[in-house]
PDB file of N, CA and C in Angstrom:
ATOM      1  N   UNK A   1     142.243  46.799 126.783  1.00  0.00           N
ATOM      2  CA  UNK A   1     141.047  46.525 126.006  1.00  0.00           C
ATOM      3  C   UNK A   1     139.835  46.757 126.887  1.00  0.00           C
ATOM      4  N   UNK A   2     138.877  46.986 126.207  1.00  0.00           N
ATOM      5  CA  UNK A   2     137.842  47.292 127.070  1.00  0.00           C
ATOM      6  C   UNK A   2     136.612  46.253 126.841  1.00  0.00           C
ATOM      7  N   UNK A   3     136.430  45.824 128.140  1.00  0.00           N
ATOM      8  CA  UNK A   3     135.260  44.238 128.745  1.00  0.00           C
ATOM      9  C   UNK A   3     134.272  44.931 128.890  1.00  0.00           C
ATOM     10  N   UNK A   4     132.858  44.128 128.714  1.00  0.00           N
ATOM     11  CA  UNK A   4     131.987  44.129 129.187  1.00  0.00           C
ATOM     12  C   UNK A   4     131.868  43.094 130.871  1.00  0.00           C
ATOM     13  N   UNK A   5     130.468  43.379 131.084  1.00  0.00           N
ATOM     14  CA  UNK A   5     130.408  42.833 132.613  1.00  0.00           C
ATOM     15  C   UNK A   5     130.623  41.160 132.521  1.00  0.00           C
ATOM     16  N   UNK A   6     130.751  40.826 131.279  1.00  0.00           N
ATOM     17  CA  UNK A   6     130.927  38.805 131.115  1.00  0.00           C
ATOM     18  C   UNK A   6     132.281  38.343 130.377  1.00  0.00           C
ATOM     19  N   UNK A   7     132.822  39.389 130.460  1.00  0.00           N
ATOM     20  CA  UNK A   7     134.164  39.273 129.681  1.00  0.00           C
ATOM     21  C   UNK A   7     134.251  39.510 128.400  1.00  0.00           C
ATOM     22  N   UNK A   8     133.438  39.773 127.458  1.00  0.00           N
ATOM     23  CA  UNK A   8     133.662  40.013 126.360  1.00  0.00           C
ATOM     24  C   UNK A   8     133.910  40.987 126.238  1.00  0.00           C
ATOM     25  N   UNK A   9     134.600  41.187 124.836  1.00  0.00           N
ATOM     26  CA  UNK A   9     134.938  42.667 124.636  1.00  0.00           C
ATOM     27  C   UNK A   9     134.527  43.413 124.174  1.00  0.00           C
ATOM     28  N   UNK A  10     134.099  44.574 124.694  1.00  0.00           N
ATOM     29  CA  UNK A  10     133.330  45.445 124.099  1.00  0.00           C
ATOM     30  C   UNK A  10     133.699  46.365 123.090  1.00  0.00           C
ATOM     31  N   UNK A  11     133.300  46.111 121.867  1.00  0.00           N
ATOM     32  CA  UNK A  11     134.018  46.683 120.537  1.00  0.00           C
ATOM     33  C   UNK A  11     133.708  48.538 120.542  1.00  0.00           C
ATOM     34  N   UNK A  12     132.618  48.562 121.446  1.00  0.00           N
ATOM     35  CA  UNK A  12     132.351  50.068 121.031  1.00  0.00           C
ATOM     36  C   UNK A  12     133.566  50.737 122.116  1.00  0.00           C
ATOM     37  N   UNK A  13     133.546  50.296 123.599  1.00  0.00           N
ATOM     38  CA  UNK A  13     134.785  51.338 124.131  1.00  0.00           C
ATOM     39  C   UNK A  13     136.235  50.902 123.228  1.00  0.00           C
ATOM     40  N   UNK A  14     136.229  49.577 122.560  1.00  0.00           N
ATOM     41  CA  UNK A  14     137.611  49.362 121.810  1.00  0.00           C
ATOM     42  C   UNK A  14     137.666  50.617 120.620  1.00  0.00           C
ATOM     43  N   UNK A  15     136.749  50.790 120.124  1.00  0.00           N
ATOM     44  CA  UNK A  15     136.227  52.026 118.875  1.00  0.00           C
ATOM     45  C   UNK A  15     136.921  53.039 119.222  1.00  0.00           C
ATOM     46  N   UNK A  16     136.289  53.242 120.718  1.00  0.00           N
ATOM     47  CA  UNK A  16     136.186  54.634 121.320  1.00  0.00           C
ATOM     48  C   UNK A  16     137.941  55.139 121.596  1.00  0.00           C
ATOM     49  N   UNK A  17     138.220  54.110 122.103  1.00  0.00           N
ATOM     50  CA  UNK A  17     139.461  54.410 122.345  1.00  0.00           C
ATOM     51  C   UNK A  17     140.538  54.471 121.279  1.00  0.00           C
ATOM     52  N   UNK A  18     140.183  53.868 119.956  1.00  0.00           N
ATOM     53  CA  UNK A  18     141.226  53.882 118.539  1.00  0.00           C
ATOM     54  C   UNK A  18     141.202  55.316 118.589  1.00  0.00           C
ATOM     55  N   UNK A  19     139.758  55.883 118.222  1.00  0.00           N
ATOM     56  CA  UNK A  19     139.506  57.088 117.728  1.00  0.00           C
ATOM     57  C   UNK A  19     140.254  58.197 118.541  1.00  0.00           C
ATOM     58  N   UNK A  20     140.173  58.149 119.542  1.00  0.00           N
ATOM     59  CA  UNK A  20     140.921  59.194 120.588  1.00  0.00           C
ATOM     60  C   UNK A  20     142.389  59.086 120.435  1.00  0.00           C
ATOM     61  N   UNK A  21     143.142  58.040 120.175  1.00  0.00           N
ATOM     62  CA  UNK A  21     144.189  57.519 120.002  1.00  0.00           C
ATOM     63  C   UNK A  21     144.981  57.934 118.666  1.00  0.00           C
ATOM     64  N   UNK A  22     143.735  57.927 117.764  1.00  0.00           N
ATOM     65  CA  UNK A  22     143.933  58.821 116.052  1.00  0.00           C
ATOM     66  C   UNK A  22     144.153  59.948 116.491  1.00  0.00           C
ATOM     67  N   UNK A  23     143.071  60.219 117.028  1.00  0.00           N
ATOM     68  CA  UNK A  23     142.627  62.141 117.133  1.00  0.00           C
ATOM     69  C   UNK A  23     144.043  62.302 118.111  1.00  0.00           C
ATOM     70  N   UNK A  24     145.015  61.597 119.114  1.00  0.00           N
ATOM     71  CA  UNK A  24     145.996  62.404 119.694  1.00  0.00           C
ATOM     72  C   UNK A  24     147.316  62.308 118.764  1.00  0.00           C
ATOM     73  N   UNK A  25     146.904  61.745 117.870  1.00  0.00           N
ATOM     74  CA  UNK A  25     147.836  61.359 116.480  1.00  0.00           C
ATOM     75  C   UNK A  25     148.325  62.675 115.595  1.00  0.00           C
ATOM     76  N   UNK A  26     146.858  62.865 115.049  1.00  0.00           N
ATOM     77  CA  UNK A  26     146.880  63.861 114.689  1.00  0.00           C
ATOM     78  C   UNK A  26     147.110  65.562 114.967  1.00  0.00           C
ATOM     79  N   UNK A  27     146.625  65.516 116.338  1.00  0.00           N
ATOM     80  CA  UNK A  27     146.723  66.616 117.269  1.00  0.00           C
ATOM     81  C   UNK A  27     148.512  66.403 117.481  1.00  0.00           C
ATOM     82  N   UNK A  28     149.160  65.799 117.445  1.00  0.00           N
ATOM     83  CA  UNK A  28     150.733  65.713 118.195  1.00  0.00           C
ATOM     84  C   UNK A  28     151.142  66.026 116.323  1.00  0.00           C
ATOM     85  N   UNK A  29     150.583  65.156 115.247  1.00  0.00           N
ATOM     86  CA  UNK A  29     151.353  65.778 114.084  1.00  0.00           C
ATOM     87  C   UNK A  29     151.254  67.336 113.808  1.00  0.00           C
ATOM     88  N   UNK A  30     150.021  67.743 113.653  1.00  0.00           N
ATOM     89  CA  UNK A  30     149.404  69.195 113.297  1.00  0.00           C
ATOM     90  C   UNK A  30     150.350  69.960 114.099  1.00  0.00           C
ATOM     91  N   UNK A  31     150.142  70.328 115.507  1.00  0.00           N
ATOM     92  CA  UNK A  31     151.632  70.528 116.474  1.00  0.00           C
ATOM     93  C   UNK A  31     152.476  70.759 115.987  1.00  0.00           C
ATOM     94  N   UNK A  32     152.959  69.470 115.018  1.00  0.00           N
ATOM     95  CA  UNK A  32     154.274  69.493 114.872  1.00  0.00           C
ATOM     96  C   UNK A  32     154.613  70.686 113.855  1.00  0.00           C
ATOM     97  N   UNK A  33     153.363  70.392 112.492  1.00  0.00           N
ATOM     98  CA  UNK A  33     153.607  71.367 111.805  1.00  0.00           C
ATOM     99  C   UNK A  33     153.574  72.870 111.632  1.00  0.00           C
ATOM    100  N   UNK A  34     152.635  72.878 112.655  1.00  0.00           N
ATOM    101  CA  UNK A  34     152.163  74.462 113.113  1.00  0.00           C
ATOM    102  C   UNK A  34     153.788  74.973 113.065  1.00  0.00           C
ATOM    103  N   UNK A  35     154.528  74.585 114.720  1.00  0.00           N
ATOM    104  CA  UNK A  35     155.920  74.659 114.372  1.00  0.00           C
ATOM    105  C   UNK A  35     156.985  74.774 112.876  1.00  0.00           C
ATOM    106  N   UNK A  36     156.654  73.924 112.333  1.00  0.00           N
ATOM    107  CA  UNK A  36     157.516  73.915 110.864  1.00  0.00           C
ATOM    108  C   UNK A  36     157.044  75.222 109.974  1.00  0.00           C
ATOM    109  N   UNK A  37     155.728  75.524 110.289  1.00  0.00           N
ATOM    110  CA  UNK A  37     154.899  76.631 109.612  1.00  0.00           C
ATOM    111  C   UNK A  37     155.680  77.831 109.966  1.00  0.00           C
ATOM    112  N   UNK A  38     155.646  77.794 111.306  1.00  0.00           N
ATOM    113  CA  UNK A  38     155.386  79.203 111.905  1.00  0.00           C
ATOM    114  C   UNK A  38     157.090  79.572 111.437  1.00  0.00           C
ATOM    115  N   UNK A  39     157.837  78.579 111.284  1.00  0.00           N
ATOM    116  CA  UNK A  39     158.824  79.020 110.901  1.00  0.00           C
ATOM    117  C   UNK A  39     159.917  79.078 111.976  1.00  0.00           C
ATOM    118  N   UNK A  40     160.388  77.858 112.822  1.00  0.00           N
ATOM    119  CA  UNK A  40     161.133  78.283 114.499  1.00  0.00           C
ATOM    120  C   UNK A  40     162.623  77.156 113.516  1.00  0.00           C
ATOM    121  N   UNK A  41     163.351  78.168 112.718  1.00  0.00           N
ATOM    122  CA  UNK A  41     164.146  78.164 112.426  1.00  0.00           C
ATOM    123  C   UNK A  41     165.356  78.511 113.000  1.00  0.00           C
ATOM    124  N   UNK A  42     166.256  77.595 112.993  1.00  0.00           N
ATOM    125  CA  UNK A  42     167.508  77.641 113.928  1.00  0.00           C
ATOM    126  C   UNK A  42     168.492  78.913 113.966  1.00  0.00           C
ATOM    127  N   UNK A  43     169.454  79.134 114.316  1.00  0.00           N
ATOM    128  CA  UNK A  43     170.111  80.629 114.252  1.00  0.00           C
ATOM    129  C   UNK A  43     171.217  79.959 113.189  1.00  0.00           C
ATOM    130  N   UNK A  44     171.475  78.931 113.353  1.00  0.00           N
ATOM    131  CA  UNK A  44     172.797  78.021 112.510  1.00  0.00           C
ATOM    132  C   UNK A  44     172.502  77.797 111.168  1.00  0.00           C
ATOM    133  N   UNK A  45     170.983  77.870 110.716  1.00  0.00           N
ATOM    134  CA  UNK A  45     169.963  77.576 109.224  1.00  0.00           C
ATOM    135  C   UNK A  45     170.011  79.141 108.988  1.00  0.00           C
ATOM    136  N   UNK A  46     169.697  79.595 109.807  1.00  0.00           N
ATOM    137  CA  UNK A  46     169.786  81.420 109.119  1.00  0.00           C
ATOM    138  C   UNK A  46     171.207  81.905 108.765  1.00  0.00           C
ATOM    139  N   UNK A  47     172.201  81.707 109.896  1.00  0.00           N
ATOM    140  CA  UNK A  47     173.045  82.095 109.408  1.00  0.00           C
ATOM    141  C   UNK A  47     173.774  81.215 108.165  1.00  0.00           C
ATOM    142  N   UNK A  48     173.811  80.428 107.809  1.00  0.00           N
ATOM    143  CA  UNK A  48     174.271  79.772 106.754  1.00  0.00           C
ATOM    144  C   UNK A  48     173.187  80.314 105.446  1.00  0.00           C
ATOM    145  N   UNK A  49     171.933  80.664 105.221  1.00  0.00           N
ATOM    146  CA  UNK A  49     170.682  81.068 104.611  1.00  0.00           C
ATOM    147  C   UNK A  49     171.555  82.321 104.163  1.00  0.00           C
ATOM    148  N   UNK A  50     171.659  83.200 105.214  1.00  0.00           N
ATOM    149  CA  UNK A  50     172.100  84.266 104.831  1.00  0.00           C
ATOM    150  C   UNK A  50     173.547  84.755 103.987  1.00  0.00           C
ATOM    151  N   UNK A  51     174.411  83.637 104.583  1.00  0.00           N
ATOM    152  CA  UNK A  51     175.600  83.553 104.033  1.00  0.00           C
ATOM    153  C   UNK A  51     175.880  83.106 102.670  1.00  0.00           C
ATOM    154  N   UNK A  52     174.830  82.002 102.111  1.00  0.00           N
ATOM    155  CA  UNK A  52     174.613  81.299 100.700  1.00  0.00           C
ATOM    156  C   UNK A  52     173.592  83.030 100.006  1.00  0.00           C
ATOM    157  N   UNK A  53     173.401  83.781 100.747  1.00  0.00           N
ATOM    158  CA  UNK A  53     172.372  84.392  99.883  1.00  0.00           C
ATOM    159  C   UNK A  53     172.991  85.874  99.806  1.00  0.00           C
ATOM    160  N   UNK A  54     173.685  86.259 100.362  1.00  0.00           N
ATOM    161  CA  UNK A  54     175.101  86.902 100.156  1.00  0.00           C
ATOM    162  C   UNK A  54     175.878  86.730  99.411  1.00  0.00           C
ATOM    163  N   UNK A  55     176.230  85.840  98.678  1.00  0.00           N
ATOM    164  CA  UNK A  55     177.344  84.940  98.036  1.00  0.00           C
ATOM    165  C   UNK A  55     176.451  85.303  96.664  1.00  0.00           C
ATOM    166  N   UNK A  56     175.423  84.575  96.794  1.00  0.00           N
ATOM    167  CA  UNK A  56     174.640  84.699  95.472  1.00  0.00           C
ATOM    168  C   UNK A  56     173.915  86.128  95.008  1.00  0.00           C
ATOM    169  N   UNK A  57     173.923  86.905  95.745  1.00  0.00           N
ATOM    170  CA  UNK A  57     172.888  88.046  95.393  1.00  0.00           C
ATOM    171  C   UNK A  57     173.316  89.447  95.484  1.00  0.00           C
ATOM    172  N   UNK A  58     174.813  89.611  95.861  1.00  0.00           N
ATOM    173  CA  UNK A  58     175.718  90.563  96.141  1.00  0.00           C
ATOM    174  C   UNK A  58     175.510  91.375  94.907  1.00  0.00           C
ATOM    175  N   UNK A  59     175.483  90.938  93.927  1.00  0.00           N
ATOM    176  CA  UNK A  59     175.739  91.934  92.411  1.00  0.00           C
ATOM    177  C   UNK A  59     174.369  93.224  92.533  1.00  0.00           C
ATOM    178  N   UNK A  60     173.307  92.142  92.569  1.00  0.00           N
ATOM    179  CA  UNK A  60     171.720  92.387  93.090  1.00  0.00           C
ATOM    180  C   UNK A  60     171.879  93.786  93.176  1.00  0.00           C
ATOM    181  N   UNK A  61     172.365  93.858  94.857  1.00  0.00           N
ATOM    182  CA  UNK A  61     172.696  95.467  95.408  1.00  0.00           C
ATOM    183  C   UNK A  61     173.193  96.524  94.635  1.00  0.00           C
ATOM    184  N   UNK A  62     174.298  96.312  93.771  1.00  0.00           N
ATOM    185  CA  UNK A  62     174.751  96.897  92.764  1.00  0.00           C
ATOM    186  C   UNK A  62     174.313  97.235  91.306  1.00  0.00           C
ATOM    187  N   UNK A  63     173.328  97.081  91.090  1.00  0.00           N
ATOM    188  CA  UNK A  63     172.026  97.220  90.064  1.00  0.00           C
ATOM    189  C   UNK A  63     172.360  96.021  89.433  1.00  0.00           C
ATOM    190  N   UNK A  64     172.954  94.913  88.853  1.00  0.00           N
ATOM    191  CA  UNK A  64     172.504  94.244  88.393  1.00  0.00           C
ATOM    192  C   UNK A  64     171.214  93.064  88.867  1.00  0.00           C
ATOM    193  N   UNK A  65     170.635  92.410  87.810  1.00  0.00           N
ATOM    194  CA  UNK A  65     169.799  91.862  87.467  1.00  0.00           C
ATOM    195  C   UNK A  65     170.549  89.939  88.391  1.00  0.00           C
ATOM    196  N   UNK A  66     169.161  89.256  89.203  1.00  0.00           N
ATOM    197  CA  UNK A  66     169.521  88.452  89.823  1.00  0.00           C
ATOM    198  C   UNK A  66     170.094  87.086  89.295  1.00  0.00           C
ATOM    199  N   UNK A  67     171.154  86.587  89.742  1.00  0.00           N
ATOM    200  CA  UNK A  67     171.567  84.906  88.551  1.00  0.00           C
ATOM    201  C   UNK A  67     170.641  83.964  89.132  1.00  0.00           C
ATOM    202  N   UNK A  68     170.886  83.035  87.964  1.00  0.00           N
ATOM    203  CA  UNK A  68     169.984  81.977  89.022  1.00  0.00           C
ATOM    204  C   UNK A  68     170.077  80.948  90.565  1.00  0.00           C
ATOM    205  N   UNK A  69     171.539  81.377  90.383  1.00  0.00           N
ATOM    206  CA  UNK A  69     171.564  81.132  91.858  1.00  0.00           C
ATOM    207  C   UNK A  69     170.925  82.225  93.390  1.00  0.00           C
ATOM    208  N   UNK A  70     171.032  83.058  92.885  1.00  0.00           N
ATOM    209  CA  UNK A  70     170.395  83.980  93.580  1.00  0.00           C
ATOM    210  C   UNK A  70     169.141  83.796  93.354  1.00  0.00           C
ATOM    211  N   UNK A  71     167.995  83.724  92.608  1.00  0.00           N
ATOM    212  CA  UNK A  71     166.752  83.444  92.558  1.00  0.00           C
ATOM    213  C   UNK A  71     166.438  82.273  92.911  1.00  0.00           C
ATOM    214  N   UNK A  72     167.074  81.694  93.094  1.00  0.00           N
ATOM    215  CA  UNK A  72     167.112  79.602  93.852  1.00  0.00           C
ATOM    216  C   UNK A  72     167.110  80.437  95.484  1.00  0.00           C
ATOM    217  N   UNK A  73     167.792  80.894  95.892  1.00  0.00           N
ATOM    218  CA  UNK A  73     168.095  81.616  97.192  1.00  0.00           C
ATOM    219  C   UNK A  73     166.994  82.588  97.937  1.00  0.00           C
ATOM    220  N   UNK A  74     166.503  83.157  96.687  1.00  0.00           N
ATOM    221  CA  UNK A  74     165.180  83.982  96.869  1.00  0.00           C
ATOM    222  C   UNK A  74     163.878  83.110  97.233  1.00  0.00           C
ATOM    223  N   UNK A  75     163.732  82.074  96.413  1.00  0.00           N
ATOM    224  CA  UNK A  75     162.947  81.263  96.990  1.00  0.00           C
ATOM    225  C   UNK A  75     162.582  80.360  97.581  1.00  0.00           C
ATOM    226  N   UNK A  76     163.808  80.005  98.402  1.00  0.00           N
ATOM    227  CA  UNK A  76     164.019  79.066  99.642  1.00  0.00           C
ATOM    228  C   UNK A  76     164.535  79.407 100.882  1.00  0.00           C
ATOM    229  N   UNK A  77     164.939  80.935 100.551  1.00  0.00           N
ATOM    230  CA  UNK A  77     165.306  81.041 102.415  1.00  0.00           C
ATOM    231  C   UNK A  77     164.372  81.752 103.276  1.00  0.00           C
ATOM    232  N   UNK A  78     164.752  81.167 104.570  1.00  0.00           N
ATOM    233  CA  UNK A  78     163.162  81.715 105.155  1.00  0.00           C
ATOM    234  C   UNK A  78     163.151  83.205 105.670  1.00  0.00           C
ATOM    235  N   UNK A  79     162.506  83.722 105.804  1.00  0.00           N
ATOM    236  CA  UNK A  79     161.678  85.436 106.433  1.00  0.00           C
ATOM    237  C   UNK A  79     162.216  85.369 107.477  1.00  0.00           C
ATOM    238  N   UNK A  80     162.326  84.201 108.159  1.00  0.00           N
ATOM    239  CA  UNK A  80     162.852  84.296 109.422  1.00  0.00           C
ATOM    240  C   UNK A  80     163.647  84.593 109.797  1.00  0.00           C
ATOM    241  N   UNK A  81     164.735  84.266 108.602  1.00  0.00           N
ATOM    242  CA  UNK A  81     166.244  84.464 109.049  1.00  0.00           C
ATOM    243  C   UNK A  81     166.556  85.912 107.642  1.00  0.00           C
ATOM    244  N   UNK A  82     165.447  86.574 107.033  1.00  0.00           N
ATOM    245  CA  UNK A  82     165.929  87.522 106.301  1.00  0.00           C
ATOM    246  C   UNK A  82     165.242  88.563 107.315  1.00  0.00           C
ATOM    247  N   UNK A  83     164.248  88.696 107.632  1.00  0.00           N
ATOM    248  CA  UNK A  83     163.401  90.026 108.644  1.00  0.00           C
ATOM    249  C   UNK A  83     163.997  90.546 109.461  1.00  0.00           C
ATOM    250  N   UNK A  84     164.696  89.298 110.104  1.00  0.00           N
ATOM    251  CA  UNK A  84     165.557  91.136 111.424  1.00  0.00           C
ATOM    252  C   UNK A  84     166.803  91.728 111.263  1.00  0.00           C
ATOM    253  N   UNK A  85     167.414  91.016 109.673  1.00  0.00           N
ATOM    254  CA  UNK A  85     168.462  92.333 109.622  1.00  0.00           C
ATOM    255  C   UNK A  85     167.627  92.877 108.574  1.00  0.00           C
ATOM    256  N   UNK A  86     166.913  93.395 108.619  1.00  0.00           N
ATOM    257  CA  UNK A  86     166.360  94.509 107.482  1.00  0.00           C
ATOM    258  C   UNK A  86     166.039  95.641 108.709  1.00  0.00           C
ATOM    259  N   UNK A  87     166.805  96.619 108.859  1.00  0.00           N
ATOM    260  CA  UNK A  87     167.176  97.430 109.392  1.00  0.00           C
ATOM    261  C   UNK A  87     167.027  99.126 108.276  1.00  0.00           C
ATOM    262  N   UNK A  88     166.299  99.579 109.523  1.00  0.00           N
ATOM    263  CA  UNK A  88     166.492 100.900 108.639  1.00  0.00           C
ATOM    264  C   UNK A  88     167.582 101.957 107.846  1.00  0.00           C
ATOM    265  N   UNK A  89     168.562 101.458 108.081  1.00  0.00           N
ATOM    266  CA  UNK A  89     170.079 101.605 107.713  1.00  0.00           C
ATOM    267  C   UNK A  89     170.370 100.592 106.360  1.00  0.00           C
ATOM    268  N   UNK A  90     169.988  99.525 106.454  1.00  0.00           N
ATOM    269  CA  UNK A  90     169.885  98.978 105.511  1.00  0.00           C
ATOM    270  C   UNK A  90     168.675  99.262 104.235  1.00  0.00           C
ATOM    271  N   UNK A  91     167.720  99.461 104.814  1.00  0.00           N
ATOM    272  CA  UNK A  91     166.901  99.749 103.796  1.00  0.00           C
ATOM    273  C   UNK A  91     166.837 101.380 103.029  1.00  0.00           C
ATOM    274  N   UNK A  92     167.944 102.352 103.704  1.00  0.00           N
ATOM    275  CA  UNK A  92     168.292 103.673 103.248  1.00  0.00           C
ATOM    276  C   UNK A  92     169.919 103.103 102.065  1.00  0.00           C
ATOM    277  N   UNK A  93     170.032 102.334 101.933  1.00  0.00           N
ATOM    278  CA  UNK A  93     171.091 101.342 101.606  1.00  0.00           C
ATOM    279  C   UNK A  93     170.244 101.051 100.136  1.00  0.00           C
ATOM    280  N   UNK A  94     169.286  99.718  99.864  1.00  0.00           N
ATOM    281  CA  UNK A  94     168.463 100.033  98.695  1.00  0.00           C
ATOM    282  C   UNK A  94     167.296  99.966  98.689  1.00  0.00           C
ATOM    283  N   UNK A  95     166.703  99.796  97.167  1.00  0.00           N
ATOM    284  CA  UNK A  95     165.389 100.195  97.232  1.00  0.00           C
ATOM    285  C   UNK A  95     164.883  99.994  97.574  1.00  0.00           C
ATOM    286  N   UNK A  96     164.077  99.150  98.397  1.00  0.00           N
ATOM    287  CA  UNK A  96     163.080  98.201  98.760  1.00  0.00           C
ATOM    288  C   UNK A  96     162.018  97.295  97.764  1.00  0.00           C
ATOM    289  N   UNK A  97     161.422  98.729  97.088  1.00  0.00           N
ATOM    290  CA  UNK A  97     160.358  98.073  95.849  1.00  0.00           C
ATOM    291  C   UNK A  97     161.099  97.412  94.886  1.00  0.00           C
ATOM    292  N   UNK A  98     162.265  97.980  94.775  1.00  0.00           N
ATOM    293  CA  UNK A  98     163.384  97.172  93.415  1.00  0.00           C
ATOM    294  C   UNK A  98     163.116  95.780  93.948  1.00  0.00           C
ATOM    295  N   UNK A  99     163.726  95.483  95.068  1.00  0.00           N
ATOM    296  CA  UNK A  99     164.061  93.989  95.867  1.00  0.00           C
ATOM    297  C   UNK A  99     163.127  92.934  95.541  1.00  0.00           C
ATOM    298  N   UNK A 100     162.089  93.796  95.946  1.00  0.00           N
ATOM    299  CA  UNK A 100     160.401  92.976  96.004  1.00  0.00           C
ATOM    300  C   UNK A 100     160.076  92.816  94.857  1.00  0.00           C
ATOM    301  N   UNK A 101     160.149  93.347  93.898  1.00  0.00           N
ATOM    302  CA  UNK A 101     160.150  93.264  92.428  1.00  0.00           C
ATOM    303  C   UNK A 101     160.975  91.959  92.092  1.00  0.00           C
ATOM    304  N   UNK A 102     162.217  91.950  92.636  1.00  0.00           N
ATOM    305  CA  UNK A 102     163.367  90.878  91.632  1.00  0.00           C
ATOM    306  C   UNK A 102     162.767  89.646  92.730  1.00  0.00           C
ATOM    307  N   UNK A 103     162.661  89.939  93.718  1.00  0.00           N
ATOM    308  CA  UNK A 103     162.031  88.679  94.371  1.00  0.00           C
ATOM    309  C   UNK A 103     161.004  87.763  94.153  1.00  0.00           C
ATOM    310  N   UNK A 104     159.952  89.024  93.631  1.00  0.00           N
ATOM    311  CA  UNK A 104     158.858  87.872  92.849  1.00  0.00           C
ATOM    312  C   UNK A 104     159.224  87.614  91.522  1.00  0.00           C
ATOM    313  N   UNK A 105     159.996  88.147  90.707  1.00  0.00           N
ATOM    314  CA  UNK A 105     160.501  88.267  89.599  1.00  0.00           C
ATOM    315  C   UNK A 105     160.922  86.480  89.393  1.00  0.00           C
ATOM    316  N   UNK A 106     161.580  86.426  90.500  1.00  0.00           N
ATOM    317  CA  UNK A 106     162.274  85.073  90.981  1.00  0.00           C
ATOM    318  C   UNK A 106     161.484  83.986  91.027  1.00  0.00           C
ATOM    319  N   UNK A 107     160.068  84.224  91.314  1.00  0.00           N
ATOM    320  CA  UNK A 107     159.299  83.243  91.474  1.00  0.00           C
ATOM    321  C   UNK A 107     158.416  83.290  93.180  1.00  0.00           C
ATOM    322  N   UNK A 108     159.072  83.899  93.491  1.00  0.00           N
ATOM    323  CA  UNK A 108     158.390  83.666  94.990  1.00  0.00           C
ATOM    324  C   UNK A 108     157.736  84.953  95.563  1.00  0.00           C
ATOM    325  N   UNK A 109     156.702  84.412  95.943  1.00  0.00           N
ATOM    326  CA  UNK A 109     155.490  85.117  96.795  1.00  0.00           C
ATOM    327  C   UNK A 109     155.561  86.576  97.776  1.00  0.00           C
ATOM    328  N   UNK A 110     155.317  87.588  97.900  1.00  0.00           N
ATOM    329  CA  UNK A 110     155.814  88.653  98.554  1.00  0.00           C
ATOM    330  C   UNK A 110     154.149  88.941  99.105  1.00  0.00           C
ATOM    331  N   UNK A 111     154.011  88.538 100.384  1.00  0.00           N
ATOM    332  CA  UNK A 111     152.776  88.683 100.663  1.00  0.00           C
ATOM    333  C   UNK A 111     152.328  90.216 101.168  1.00  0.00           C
ATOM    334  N   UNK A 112     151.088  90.886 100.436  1.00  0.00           N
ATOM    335  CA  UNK A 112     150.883  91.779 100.689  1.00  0.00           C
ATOM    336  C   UNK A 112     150.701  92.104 102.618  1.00  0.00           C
ATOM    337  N   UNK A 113     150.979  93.744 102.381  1.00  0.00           N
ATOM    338  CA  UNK A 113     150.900  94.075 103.784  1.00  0.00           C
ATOM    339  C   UNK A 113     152.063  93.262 104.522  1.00  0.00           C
ATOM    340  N   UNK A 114     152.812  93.020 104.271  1.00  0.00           N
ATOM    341  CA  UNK A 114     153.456  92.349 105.322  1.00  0.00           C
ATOM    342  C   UNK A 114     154.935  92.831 105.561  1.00  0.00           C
ATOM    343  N   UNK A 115     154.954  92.847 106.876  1.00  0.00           N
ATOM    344  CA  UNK A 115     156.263  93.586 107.731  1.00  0.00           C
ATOM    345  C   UNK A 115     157.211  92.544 107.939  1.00  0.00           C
ATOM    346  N   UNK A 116     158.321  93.389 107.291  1.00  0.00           N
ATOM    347  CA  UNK A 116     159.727  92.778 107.165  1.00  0.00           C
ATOM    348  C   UNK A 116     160.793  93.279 108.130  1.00  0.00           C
ATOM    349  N   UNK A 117     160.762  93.166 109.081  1.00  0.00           N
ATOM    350  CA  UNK A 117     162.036  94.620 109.710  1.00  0.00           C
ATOM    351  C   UNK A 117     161.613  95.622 109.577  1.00  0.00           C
ATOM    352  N   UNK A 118     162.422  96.139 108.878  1.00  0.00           N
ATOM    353  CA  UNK A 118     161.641  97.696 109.009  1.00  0.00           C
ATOM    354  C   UNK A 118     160.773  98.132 107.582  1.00  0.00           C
ATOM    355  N   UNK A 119     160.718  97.498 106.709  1.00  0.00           N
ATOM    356  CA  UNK A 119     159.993  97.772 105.352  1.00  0.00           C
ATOM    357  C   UNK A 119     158.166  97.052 105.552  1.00  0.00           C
ATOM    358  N   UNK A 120     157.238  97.357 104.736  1.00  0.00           N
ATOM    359  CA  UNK A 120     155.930  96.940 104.979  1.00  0.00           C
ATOM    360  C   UNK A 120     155.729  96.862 103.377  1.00  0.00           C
ATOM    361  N   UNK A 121     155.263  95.663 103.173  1.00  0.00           N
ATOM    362  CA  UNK A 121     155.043  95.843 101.742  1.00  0.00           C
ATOM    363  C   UNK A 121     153.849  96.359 101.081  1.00  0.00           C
ATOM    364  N   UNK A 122     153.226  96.881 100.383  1.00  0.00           N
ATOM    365  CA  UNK A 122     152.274  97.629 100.082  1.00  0.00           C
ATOM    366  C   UNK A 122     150.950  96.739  99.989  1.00  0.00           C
ATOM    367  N   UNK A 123     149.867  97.354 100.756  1.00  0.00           N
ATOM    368  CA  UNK A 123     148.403  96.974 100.383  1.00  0.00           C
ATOM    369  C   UNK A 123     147.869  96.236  99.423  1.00  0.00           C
TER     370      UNK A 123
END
C-alpha cells in the first residue's frame, strides 16, 4: 500500500497502482487473444480438423454438392490447419473457384485476396 510521510494512506498512489495492475490485466488477456486470433493451432487439432473434414467432404471432390456435415466442417476448421496442404498438385486436382463457392455457400467467409497455399483468392 502506498503511505504518505504520517502514515496515512495515500489513496492516489493506491489508485495509481490498481490502474497499472488493470492495465497489466488486460495487456496479459489481449496477449492471450492475439494468440487465439492469430490462430497457433496445434498439429493434433489440425490433424484431427482435417481428418473429420475428409470424412465429411470427400463426395465434394467428386462433383457432388456439400452435406451438412461437411458445411458444419467448412465453417469451423481453421486455415491453419487447411493452407499448407493446398499444394499445387492438389489444386491441379480441383477447382479452386468451385471450392470457394461451396465454402461460402456453407456459410463461411472467404476473405478476399487472401493466400491459401498455393491458391489466392480473387480481389
Amino acid at each position: 500500500m502506498g503511505y504518505n510521510a504520517y502514515g496515512e494512506v495515500n489513496h492516489k498512489i493506491m489508485m495509481n497502482k490498481m490502474i497499472w495492475s488493470m492495465v497489466l490485466v488486460v495487456i496479459l488477456l489481449y496477449g492471450l487473444e492475439i494468440k487465439i486470433v492469430k490462430g497457433e493451432v496445434s498439429e493434433s487439432v489440425c490433424r484431427e480438423e482435417r481428418s473429420l473434414g475428409k470424412k465429411a467432404c470427400l463426395s465434394v471432390l467428386f462433383g457432388s454438392n456439400p452435406s451438412a456435415k461437411c458445411c458444419e466442417r467448412a465453417r469451423v476448421t481453421h486455415w491453419e490447419c487447411l493452407c499448407p496442404i493446398v499444394t499445387p498438385k492438389l489444386v491441379a486436382m480441383i477447382n479452386p473457384k468451385r471450392i470457394i463457392r461451396l465454402i461460402q455457400g456453407c456459410g463461411r467467409t472467404v476473405p478476399r485476396n487472401f493466400k491459401c497455399g498455393s491458391i489466392r483468392t480473387p480481389p
